[in-house]
C-alpha atoms as a PDB file:
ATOM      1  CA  UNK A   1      -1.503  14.440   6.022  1.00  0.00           C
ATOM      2  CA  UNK A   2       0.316  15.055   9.491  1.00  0.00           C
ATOM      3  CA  UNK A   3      -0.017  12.157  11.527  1.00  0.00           C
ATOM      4  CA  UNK A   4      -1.565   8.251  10.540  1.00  0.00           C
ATOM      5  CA  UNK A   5      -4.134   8.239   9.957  1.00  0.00           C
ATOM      6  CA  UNK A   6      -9.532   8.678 -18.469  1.00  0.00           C
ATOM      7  CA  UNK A   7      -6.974   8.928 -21.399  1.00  0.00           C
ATOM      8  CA  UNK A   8      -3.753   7.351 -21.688  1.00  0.00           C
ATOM      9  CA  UNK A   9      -0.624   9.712 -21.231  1.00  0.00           C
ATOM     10  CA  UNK A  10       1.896  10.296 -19.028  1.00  0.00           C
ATOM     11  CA  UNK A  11       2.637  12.801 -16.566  1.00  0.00           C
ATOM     12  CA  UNK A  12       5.888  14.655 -16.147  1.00  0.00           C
ATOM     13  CA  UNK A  13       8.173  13.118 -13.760  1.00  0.00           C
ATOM     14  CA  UNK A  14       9.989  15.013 -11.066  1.00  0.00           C
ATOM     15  CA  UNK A  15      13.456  14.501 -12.142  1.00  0.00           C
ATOM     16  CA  UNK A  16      15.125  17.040  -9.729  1.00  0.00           C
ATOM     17  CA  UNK A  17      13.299  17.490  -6.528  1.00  0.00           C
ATOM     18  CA  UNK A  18      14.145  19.955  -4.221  1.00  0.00           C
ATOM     19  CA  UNK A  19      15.129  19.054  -0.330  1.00  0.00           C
ATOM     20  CA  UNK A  20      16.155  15.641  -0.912  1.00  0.00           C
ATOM     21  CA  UNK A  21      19.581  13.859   0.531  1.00  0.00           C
ATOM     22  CA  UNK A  22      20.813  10.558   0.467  1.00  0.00           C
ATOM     23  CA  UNK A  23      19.920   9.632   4.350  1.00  0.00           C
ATOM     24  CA  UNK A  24      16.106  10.945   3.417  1.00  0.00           C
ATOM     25  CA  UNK A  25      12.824   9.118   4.154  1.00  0.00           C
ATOM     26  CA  UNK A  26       9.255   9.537   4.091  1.00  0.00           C
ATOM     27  CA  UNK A  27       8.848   8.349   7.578  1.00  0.00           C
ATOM     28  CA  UNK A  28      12.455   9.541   9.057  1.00  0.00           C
ATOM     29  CA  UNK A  29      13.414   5.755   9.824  1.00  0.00           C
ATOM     30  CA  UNK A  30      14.194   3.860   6.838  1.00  0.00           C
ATOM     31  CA  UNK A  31      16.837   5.226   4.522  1.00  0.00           C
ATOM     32  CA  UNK A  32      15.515   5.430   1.109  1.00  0.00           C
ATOM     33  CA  UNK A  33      16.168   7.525  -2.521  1.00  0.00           C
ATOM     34  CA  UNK A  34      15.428  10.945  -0.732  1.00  0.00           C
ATOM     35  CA  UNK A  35      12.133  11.478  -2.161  1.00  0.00           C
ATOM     36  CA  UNK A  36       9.675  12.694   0.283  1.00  0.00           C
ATOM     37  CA  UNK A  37       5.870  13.996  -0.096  1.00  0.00           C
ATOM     38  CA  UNK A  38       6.992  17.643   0.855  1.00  0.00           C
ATOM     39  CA  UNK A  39       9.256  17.353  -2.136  1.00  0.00           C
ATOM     40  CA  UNK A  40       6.781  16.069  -4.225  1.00  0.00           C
ATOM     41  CA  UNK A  41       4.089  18.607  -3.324  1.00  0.00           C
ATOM     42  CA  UNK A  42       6.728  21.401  -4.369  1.00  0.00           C
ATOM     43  CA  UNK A  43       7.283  20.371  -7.470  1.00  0.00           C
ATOM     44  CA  UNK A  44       3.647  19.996  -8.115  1.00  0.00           C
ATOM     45  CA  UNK A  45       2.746  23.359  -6.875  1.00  0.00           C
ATOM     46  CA  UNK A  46       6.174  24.934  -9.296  1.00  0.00           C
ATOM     47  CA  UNK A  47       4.488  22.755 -12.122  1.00  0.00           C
ATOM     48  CA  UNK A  48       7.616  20.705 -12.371  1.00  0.00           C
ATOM     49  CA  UNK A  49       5.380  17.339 -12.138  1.00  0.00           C
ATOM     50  CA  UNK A  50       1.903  17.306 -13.613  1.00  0.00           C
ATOM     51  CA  UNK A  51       0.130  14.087 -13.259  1.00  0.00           C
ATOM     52  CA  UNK A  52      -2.117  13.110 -16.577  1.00  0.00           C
ATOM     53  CA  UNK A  53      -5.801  12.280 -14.296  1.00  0.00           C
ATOM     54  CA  UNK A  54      -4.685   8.664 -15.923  1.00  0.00           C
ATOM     55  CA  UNK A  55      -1.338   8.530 -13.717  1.00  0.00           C
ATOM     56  CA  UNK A  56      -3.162  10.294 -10.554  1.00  0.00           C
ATOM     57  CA  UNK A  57      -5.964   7.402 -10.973  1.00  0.00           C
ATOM     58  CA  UNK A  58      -3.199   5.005 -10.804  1.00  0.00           C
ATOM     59  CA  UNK A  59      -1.408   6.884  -8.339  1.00  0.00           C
ATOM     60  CA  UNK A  60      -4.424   6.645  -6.058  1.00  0.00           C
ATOM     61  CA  UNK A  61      -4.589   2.687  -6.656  1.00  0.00           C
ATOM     62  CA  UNK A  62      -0.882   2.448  -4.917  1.00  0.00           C
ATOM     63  CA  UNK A  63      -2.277   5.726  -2.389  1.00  0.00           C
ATOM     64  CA  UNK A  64      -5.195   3.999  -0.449  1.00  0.00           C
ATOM     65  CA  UNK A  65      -3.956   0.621  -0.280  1.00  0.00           C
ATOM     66  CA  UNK A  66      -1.154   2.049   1.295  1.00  0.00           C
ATOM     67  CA  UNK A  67      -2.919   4.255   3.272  1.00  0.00           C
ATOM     68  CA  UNK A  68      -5.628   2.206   4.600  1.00  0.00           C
ATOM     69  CA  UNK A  69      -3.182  -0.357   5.465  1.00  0.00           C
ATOM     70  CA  UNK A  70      -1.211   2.400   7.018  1.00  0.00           C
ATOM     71  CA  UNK A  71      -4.377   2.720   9.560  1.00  0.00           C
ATOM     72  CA  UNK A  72      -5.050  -0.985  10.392  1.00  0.00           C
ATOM     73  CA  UNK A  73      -1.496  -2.003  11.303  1.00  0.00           C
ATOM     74  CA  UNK A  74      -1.261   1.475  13.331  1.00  0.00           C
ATOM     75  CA  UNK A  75      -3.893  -0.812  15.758  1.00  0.00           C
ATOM     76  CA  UNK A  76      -1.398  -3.213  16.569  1.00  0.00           C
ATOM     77  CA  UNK A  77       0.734  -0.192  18.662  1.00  0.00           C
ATOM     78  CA  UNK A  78       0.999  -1.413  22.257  1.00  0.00           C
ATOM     79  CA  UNK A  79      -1.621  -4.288  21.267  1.00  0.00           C
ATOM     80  CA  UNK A  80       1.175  -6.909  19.633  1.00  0.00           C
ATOM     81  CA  UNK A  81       2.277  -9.786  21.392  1.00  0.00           C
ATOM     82  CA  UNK A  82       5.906  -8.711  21.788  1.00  0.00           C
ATOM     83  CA  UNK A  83       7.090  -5.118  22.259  1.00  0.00           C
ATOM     84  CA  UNK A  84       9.800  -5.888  19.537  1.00  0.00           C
ATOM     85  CA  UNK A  85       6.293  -6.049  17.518  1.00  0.00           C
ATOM     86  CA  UNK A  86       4.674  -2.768  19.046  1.00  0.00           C
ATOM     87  CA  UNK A  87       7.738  -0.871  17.200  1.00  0.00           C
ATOM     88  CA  UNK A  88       8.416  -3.148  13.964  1.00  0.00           C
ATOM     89  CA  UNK A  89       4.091  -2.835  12.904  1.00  0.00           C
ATOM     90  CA  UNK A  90       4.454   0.657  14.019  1.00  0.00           C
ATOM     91  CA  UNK A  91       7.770   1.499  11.778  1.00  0.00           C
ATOM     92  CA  UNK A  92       6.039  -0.965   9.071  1.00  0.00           C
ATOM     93  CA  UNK A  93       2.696   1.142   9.220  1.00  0.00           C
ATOM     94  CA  UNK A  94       4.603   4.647   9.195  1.00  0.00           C
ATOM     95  CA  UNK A  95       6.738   3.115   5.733  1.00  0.00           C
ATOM     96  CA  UNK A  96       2.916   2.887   4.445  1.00  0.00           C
ATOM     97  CA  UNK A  97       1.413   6.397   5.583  1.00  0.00           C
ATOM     98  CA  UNK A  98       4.946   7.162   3.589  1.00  0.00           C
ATOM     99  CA  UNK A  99       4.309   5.601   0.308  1.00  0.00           C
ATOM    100  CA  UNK A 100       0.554   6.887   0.417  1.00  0.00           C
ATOM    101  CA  UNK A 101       2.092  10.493   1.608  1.00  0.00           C
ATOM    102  CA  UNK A 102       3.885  10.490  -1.887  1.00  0.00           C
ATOM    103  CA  UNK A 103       1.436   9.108  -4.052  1.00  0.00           C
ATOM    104  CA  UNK A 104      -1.314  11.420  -2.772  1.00  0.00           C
ATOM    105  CA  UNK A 105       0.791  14.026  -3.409  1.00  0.00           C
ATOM    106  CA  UNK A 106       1.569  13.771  -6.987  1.00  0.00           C
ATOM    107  CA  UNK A 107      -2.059  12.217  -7.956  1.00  0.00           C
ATOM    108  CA  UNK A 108      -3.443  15.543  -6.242  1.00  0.00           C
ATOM    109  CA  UNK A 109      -1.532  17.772  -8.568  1.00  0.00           C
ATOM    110  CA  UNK A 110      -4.007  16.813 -11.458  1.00  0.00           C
ATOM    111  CA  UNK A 111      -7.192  18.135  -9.125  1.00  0.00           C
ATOM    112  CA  UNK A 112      -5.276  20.792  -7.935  1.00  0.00           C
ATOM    113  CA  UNK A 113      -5.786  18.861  -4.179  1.00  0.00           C
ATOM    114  CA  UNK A 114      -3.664  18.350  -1.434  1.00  0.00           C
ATOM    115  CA  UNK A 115      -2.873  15.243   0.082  1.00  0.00           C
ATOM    116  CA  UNK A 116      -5.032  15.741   3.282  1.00  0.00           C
ATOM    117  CA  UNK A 117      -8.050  16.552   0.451  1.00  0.00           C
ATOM    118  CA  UNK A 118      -7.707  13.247  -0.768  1.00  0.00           C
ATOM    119  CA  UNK A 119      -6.940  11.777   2.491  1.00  0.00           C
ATOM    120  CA  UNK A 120      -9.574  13.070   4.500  1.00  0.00           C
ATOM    121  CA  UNK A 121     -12.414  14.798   2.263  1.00  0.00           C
ATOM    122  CA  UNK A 122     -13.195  12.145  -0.098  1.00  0.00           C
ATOM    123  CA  UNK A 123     -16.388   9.992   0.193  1.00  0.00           C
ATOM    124  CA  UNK A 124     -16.064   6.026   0.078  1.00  0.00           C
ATOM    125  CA  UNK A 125     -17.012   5.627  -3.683  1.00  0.00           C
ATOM    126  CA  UNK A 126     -13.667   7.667  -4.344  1.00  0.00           C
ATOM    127  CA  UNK A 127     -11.333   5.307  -3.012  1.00  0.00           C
ATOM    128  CA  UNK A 128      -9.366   2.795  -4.887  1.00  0.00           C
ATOM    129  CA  UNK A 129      -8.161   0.372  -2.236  1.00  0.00           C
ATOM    130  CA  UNK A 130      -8.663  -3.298  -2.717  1.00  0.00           C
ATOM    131  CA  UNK A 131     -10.624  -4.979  -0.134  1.00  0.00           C
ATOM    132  CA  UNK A 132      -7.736  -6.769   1.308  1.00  0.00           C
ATOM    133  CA  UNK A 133      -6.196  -3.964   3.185  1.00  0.00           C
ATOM    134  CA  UNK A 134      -9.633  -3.096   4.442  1.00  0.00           C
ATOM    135  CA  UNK A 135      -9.556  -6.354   6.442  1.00  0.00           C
ATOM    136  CA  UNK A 136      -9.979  -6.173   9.933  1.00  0.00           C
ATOM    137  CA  UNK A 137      -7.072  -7.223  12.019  1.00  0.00           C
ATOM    138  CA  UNK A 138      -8.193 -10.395  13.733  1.00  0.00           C
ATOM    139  CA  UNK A 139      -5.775 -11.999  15.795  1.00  0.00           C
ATOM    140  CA  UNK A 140      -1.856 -11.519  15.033  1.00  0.00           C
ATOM    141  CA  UNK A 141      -1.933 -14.745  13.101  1.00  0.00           C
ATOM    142  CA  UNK A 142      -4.740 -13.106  10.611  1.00  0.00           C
ATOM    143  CA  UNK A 143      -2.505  -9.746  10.371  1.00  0.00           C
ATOM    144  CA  UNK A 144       0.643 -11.503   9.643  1.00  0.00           C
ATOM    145  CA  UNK A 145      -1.132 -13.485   6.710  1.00  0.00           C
ATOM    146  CA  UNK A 146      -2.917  -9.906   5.297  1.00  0.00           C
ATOM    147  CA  UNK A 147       0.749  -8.496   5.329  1.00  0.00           C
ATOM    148  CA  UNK A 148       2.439 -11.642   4.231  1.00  0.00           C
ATOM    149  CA  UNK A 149       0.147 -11.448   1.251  1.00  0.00           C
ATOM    150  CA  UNK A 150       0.033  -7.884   0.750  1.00  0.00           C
ATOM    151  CA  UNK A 151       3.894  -7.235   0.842  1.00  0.00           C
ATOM    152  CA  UNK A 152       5.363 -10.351  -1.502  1.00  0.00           C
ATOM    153  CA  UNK A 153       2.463  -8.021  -3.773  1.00  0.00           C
ATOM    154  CA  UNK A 154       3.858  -4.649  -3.307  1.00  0.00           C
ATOM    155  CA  UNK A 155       7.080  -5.643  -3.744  1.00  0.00           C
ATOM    156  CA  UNK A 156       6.875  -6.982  -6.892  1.00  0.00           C
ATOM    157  CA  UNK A 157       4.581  -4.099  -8.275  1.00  0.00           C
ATOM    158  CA  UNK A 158       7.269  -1.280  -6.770  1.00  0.00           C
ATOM    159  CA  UNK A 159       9.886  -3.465  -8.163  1.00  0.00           C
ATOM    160  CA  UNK A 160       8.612  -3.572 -11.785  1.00  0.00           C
ATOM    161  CA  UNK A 161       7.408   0.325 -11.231  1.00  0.00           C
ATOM    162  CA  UNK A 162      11.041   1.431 -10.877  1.00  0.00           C
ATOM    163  CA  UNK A 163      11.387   1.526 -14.652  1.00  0.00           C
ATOM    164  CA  UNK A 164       8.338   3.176 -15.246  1.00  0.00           C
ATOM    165  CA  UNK A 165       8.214   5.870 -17.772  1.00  0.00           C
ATOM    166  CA  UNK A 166       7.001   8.412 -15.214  1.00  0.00           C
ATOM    167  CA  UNK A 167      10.156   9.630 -13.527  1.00  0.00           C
ATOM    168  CA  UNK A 168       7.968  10.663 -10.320  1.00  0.00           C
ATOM    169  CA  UNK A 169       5.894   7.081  -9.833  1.00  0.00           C
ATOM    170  CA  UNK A 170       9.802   5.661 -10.516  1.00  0.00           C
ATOM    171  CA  UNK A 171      11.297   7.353  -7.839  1.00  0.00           C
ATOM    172  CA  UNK A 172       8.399   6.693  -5.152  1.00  0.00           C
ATOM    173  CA  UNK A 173       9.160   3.199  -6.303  1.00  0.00           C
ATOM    174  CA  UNK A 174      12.401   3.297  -5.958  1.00  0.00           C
ATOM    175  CA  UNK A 175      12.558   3.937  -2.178  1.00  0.00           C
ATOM    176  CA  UNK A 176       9.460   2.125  -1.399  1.00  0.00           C
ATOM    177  CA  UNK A 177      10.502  -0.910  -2.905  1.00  0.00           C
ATOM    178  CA  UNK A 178      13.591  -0.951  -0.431  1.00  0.00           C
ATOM    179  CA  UNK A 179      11.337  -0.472   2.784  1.00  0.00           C
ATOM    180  CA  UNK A 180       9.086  -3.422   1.322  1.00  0.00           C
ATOM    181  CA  UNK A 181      11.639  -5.651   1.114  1.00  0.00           C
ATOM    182  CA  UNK A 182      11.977  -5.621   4.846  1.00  0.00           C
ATOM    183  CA  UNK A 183       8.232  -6.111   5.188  1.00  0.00           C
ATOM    184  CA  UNK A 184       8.158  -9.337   3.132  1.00  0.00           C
ATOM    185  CA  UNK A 185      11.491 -10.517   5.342  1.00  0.00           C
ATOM    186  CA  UNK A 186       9.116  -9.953   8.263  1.00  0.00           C
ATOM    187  CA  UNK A 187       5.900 -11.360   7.621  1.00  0.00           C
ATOM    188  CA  UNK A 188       7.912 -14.295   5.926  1.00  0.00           C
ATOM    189  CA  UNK A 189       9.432 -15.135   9.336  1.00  0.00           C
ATOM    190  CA  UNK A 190       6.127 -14.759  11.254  1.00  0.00           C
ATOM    191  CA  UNK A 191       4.841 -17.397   9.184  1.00  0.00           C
ATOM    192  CA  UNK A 192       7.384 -19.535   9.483  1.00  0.00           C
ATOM    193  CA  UNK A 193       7.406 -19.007  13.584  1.00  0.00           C
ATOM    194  CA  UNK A 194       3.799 -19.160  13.788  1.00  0.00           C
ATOM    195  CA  UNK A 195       2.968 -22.393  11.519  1.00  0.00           C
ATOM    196  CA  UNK A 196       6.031 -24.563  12.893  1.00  0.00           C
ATOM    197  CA  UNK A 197       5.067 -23.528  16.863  1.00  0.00           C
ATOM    198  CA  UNK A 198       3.184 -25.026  18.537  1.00  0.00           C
ATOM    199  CA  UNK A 199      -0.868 -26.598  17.249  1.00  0.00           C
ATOM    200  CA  UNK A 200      -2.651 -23.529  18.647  1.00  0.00           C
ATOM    201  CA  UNK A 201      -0.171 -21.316  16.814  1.00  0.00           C
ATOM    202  CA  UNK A 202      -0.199 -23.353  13.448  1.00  0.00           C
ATOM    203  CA  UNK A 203      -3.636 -23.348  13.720  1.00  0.00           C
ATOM    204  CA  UNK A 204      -4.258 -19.858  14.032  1.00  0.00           C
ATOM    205  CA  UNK A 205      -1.716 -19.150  10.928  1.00  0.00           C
ATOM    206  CA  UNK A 206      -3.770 -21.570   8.790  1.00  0.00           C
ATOM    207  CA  UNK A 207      -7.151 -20.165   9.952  1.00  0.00           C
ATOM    208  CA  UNK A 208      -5.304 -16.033   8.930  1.00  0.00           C
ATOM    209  CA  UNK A 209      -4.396 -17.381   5.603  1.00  0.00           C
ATOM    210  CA  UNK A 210      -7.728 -19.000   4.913  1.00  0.00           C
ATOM    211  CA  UNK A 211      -9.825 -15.389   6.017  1.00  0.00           C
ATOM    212  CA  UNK A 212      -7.553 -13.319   3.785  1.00  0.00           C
ATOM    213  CA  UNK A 213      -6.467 -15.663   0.624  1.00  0.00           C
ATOM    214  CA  UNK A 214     -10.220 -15.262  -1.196  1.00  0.00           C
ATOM    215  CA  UNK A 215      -8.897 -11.466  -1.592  1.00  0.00           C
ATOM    216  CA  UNK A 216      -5.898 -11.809  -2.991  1.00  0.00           C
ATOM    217  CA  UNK A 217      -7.226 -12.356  -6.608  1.00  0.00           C
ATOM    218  CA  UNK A 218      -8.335  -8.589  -6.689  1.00  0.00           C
ATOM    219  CA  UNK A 219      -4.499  -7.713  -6.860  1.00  0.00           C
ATOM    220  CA  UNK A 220      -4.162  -8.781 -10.308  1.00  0.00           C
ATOM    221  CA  UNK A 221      -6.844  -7.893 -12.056  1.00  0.00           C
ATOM    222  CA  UNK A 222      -6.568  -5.253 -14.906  1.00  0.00           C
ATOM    223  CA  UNK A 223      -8.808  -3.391 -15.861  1.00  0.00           C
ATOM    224  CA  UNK A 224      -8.950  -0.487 -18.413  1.00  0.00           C
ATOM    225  CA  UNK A 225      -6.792   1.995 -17.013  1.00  0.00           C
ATOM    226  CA  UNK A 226      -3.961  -0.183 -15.656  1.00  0.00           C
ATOM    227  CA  UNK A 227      -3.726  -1.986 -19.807  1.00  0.00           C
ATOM    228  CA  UNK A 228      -3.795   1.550 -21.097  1.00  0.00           C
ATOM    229  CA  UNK A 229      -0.897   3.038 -18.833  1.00  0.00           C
ATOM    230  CA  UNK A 230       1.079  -0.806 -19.067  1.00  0.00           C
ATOM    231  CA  UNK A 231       0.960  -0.270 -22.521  1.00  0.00           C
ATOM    232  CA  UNK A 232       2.594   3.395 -22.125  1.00  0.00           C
ATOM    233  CA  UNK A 233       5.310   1.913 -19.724  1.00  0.00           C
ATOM    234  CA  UNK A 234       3.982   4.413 -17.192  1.00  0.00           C
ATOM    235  CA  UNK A 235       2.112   1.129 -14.745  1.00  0.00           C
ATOM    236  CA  UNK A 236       2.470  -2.279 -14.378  1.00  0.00           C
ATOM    237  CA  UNK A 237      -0.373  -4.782 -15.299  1.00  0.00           C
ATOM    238  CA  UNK A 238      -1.332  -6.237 -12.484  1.00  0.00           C
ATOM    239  CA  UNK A 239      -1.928 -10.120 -13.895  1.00  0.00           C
ATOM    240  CA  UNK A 240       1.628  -9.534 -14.895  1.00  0.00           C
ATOM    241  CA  UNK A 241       2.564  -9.864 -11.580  1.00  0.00           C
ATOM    242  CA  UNK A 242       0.918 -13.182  -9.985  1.00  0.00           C
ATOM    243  CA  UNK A 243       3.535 -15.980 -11.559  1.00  0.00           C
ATOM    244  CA  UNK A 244       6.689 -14.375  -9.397  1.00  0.00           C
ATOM    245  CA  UNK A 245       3.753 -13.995  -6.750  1.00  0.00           C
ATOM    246  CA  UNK A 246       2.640 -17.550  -6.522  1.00  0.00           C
ATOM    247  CA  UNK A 247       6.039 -18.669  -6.937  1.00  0.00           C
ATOM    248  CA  UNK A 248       7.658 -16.503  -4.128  1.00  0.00           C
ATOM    249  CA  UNK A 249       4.918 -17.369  -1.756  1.00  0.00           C
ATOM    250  CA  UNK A 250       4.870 -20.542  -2.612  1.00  0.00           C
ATOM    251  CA  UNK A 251       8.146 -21.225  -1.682  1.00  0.00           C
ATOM    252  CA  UNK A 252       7.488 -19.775   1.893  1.00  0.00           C
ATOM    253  CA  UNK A 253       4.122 -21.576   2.465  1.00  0.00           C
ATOM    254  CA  UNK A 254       6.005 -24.613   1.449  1.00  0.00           C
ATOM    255  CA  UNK A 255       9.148 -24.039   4.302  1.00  0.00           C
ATOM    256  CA  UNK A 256       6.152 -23.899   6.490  1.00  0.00           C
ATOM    257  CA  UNK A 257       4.854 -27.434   5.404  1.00  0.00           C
ATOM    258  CA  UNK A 258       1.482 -25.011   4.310  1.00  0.00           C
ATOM    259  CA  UNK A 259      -0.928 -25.316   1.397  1.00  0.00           C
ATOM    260  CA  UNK A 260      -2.559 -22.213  -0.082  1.00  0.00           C
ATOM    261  CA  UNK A 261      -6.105 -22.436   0.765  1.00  0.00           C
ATOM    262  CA  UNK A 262      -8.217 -23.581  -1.829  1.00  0.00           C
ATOM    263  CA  UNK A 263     -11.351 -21.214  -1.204  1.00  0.00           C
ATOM    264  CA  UNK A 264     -13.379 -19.743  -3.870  1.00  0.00           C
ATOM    265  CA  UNK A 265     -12.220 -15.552  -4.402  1.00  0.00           C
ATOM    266  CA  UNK A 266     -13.950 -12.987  -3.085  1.00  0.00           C
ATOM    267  CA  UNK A 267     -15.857 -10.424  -5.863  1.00  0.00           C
ATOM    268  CA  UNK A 268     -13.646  -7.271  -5.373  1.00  0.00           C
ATOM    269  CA  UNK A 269     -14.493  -4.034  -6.635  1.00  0.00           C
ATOM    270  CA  UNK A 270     -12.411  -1.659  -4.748  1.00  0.00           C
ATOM    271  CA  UNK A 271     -10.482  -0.198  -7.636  1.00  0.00           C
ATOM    272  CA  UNK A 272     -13.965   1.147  -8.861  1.00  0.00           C
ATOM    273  CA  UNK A 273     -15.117   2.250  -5.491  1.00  0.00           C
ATOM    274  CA  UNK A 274     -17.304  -1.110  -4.552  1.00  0.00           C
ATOM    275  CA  UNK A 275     -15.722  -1.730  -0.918  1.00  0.00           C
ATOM    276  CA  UNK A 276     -16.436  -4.600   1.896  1.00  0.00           C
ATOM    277  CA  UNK A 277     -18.694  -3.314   4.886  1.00  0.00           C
ATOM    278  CA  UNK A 278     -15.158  -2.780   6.529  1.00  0.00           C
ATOM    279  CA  UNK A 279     -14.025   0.479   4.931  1.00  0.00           C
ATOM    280  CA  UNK A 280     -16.577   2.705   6.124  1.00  0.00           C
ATOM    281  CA  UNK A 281     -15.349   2.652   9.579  1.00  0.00           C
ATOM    282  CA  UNK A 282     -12.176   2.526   8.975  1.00  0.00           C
ATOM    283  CA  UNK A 283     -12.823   6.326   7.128  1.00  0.00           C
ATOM    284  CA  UNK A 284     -15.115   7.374   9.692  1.00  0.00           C
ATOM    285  CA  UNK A 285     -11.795   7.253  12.586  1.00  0.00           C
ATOM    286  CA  UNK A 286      -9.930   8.694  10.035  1.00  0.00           C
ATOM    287  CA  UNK A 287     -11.946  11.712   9.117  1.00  0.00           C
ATOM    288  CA  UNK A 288     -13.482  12.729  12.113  1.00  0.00           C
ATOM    289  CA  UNK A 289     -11.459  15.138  13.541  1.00  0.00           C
ATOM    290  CA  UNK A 290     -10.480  16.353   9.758  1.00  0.00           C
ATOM    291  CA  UNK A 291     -14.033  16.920   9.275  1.00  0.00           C
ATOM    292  CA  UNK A 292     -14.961  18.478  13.149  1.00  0.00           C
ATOM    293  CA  UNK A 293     -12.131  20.895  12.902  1.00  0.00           C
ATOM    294  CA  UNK A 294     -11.100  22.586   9.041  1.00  0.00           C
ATOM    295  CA  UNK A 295      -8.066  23.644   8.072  1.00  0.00           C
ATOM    296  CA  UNK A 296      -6.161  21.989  11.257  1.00  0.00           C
ATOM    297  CA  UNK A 297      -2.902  21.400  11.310  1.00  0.00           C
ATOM    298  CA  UNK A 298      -2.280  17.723  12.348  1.00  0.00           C
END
């Protein structure tokens, strides 16, 4: 991917791969541990890391959240309200199209698929992204409260994945959970800004958080596959993570003198390839030119 766009058992970690420096990064801006998806995708093709289709399931859970996010937030270029914001969404979506780059990469080494043939050439039933990233964007208020609630998530899953038993989903961890870090710092502060402006603003931020909240229940749900692979120290159960969640969150929302909505959750589904009406679209502008032209180099 070139530009934006069953049992339990764990796969063997790439513990020395090739290319990497200290000053390395999937997306060239953020320093990180010098893992990138090239460096993956060698060590899968030398045999060096072998996902289990368990860990590649999982690996695509982490891969199209990340990626589909990736793709929304890429909207916001030369759309945001500040330029400061046309470059700090842009940087934050190319830190996503990174993570996804690296899971892709080691989940395809269990199909024998490269990371544009699960980027590009699967069908909607095949993806694994929760319904929250498939969100459309709304105003900036609603896209700050999608990536408010989305990174205080991530950053507690990458966080707790670091000491997973699969050296590879550890590493991708590892430097994802450091670009994260600075996406929960900036949502954070958008909420703040936005809910102690002026009405219009506060209003807006309370309206974002009340579109995107029913969704945030799919983030914790386990289900078969994340239990087994908890239970192997290879994942992280998902309902493990809401208490530092809620807490964490909580403690923004209540700087801002905010409530979290009480609104009944949405069904979910998109682990086990039931998306919203939303995703479809969102696939269609990213395949297209994939699909018209073969074997392109993007």
């Amino acid at each position: 991917m070139k530009a934006p766009a069953s049992t339990s058992g764990r796969g063997t970690g790439a513990t020395g791969l090739a290319g990497g420096d200290s000053n390395a990064s999937a997306t060239r801006i953020t320093p990180g541990n010098a893992l990138r998806p090239e460096d993956i995708a060698q060590e899968v093709r030398a045999g060096l890391a072998k996902p289990t289709e368990d860990v590649a399931e999982y690996a695509l859970y982490l891969a199209d959240d990340a990626l589909i996010l990736a793709q929304r937030l890429g909207h916001w270029i030369s759309r945001a309200p500040e330029l400061e914001e046309d470059v700090a969404l842009g940087n934050i979506a190319l830190d996503q199209l990174g993570h996804a780059r690296s899971f892709l990469s080691y989940a395809g080494g269990a199909w024998n698929q490269s990371e544009d043939d699960l980027a590009y050439f699967r069908r909607e039933p095949a993806f694994r992204s929760v319904h929250l990233v498939e969100q459309p964007n709304g105003d900036f208020a609603v896209t700050i409260a999608r990536q408010f609630l989305l990174s205080y998530y991530q950053f507690e899953l990458y966080r707790r994945l670091t000491a997973s038993t699969d050296a590879t989903l550890a590493a991708i961890a590892g430097k994802a959970v450091k670009e994260v870090d600075y996406h929960r710092d900036h949502s954070a502060q958008w909420v703040l800004r936005l809910a102690g402006g002026t009405d219009e603003s506060s209003r807006r931020m309370i309206h974002g958080l009340r579109l995107m909240w029913p969704y945030v229940d799919e983030l914790f749900q386990d289900d078969d596959l994340t239990i087994r692979l908890a239970e192997a120290g290879i994942a992280v159960a998902p309902s493990s993570l809401r208490p530092d969640f809620d807490r964490l969150t909580g403690d923004v929302l209540l700087q801002a003198r905010l409530e979290a909505p009480d609104v009944p959750a949405a069904p979910g589904g998109g682990r086990h390839g039931r998306h919203s009406e939303h995703l479809g679209y969102i696939l269609a502008e990213m395949q297209v030119l994939a699909r018209e032209f073969p074997g392109a180099s993007w």
